[in-house]
C-alpha atoms as a PDB file:
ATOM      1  CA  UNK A   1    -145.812  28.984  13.926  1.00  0.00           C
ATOM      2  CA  UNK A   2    -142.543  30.891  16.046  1.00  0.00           C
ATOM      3  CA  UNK A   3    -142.526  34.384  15.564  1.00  0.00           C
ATOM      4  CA  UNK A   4    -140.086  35.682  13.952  1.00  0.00           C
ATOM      5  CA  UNK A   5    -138.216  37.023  16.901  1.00  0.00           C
ATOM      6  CA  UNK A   6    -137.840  33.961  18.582  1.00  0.00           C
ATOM      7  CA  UNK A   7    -136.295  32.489  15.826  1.00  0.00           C
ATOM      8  CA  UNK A   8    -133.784  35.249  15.325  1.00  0.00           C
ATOM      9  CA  UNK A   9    -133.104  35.489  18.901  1.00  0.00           C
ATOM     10  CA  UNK A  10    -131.903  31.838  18.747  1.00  0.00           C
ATOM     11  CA  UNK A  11    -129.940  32.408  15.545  1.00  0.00           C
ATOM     12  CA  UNK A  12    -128.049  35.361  17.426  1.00  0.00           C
ATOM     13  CA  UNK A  13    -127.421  33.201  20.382  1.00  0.00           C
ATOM     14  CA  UNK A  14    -126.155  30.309  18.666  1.00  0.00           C
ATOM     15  CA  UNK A  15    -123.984  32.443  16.659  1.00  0.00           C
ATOM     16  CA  UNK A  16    -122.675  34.670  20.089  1.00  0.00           C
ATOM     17  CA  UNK A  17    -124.140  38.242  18.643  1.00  0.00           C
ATOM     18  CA  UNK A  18    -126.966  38.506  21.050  1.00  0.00           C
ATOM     19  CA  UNK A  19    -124.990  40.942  23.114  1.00  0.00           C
ATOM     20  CA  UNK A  20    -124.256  43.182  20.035  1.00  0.00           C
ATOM     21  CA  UNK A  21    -128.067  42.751  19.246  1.00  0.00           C
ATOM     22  CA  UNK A  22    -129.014  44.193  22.573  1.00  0.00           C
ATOM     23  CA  UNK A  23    -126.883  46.660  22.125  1.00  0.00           C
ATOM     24  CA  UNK A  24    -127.730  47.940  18.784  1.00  0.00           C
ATOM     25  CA  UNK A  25    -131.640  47.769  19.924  1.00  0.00           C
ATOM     26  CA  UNK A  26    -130.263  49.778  23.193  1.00  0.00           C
ATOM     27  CA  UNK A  27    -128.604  53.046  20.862  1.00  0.00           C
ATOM     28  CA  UNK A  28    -131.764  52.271  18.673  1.00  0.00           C
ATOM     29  CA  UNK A  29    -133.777  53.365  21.298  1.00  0.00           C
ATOM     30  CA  UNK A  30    -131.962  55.910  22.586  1.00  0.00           C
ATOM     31  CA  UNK A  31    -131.633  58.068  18.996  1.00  0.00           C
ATOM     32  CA  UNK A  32    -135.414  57.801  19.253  1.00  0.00           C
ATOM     33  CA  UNK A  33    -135.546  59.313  22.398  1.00  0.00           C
ATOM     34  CA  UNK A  34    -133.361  61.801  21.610  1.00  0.00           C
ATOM     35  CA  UNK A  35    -135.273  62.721  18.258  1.00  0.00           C
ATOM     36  CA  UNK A  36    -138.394  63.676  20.578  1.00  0.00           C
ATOM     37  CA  UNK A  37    -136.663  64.972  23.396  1.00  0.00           C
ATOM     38  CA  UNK A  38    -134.331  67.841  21.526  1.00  0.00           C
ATOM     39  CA  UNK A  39    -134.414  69.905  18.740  1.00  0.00           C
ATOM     40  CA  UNK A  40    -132.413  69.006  15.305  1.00  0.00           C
ATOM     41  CA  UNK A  41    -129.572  71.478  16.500  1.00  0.00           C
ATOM     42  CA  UNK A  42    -129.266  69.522  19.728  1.00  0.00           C
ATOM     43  CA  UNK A  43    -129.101  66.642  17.555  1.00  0.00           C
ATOM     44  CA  UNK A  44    -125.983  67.722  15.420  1.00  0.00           C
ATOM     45  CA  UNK A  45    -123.960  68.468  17.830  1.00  0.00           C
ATOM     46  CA  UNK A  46    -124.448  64.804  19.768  1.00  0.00           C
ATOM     47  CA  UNK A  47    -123.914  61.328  19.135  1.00  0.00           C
ATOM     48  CA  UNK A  48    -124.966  58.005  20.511  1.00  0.00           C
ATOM     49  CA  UNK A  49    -121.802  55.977  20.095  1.00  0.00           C
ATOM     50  CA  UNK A  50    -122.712  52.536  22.026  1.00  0.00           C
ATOM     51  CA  UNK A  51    -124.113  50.820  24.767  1.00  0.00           C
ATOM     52  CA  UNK A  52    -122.926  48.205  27.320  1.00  0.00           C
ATOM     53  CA  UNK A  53    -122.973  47.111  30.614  1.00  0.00           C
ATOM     54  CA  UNK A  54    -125.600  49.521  31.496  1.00  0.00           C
ATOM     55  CA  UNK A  55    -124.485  52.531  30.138  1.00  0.00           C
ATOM     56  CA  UNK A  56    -125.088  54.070  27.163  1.00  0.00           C
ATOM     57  CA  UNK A  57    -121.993  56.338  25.745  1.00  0.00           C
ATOM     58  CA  UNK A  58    -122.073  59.149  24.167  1.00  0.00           C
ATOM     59  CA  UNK A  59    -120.379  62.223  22.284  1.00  0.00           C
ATOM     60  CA  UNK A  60    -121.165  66.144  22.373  1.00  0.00           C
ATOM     61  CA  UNK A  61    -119.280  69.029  20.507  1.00  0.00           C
ATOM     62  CA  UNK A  62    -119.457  71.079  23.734  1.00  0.00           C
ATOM     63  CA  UNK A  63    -119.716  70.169  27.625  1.00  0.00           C
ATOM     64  CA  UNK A  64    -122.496  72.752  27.334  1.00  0.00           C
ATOM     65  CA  UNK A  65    -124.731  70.015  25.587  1.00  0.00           C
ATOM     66  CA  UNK A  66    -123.093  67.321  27.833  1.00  0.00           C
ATOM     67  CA  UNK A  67    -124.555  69.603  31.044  1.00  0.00           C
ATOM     68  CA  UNK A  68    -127.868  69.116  28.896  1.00  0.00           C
ATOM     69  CA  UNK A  69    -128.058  65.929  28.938  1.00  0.00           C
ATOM     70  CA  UNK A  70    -126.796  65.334  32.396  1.00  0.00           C
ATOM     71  CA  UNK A  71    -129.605  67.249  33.506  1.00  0.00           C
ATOM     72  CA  UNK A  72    -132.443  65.157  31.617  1.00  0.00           C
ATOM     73  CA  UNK A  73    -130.725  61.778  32.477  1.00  0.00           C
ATOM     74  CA  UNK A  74    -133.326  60.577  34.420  1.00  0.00           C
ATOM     75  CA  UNK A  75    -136.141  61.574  31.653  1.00  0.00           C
ATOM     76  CA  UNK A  76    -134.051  60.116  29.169  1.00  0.00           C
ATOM     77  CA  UNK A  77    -133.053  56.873  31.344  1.00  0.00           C
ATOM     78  CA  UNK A  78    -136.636  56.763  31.787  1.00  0.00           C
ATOM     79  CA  UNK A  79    -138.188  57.094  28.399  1.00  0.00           C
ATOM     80  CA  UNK A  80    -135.507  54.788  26.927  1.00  0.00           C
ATOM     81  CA  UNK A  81    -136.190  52.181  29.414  1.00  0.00           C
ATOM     82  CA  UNK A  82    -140.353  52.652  28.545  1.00  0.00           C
ATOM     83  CA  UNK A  83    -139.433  51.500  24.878  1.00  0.00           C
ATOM     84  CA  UNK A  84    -137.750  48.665  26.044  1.00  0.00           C
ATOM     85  CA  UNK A  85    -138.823  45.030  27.427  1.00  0.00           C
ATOM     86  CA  UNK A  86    -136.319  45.318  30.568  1.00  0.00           C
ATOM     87  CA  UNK A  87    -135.135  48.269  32.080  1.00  0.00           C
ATOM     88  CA  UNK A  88    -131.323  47.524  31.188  1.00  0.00           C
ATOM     89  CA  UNK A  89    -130.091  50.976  30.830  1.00  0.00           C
ATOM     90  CA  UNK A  90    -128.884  52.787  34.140  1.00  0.00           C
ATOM     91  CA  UNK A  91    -126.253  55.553  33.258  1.00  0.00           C
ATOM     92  CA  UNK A  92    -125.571  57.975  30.507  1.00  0.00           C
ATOM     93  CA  UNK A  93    -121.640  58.408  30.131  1.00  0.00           C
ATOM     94  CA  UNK A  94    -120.069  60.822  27.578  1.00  0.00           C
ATOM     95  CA  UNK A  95    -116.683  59.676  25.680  1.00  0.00           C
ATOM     96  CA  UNK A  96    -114.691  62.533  23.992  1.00  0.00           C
ATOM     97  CA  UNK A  97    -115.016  62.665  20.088  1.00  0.00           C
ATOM     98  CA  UNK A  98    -112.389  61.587  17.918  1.00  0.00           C
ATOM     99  CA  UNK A  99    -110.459  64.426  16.585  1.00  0.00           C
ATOM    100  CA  UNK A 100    -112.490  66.363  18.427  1.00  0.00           C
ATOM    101  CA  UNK A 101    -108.967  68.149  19.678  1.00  0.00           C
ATOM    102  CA  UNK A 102    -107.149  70.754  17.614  1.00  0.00           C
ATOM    103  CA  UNK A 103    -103.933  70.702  16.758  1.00  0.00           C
ATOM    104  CA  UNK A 104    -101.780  73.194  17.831  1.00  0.00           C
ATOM    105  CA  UNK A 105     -98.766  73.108  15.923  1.00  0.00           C
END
């Protein structure tokens, strides 16, 4: 008998959603991480919004948190990468949060 993974593997390639697979596994991964890493106030204030090419891409409520996790990467590259069969991800890049600006009119 296939495993089960091997059979949905080829299903996902077949229909072209491998990629988003990965990637999904990828930010999987990474909230784990995060859950042991930092502490559930940490958590609130960031968000693991996707991964690709490499990277995964993130949110924070305050560069202060961002400064956090830029000085961890390499833990958290690491650790991610542990949990994983390859080591795919290399970079940690922040994206700003949607309405994350106020308005000041």
């Amino acid at each position: 008998m296939d495993k089960i993974s091997k059979l949905t593997k080829g299903v996902l390639i077949a229909k072209g959603l491998n990629k988003a697979a990965g990637a999904a596994l990828i930010c999987h991964e990474a909230e784990k991480v995060f859950r042991e890493l930092f502490d559930k106030e940490f958590l609130k204030e960031t968000k693991i919004i996707s991964s690709r090419d490499g990277c995964i891409y993130l949110s924070t409520t305050s560069s202060v948190y961002s400064q956090e996790i830029i000085l961890r990467e390499k833990d958290i590259i690491d650790a991610i990468n542990n949990s994983l069969a390859d080591k795919v991800v290399k970079k940690i890049r922040f994206k700003p949060k949607k309405g994350s600006l106020q308005d000041n009119s």
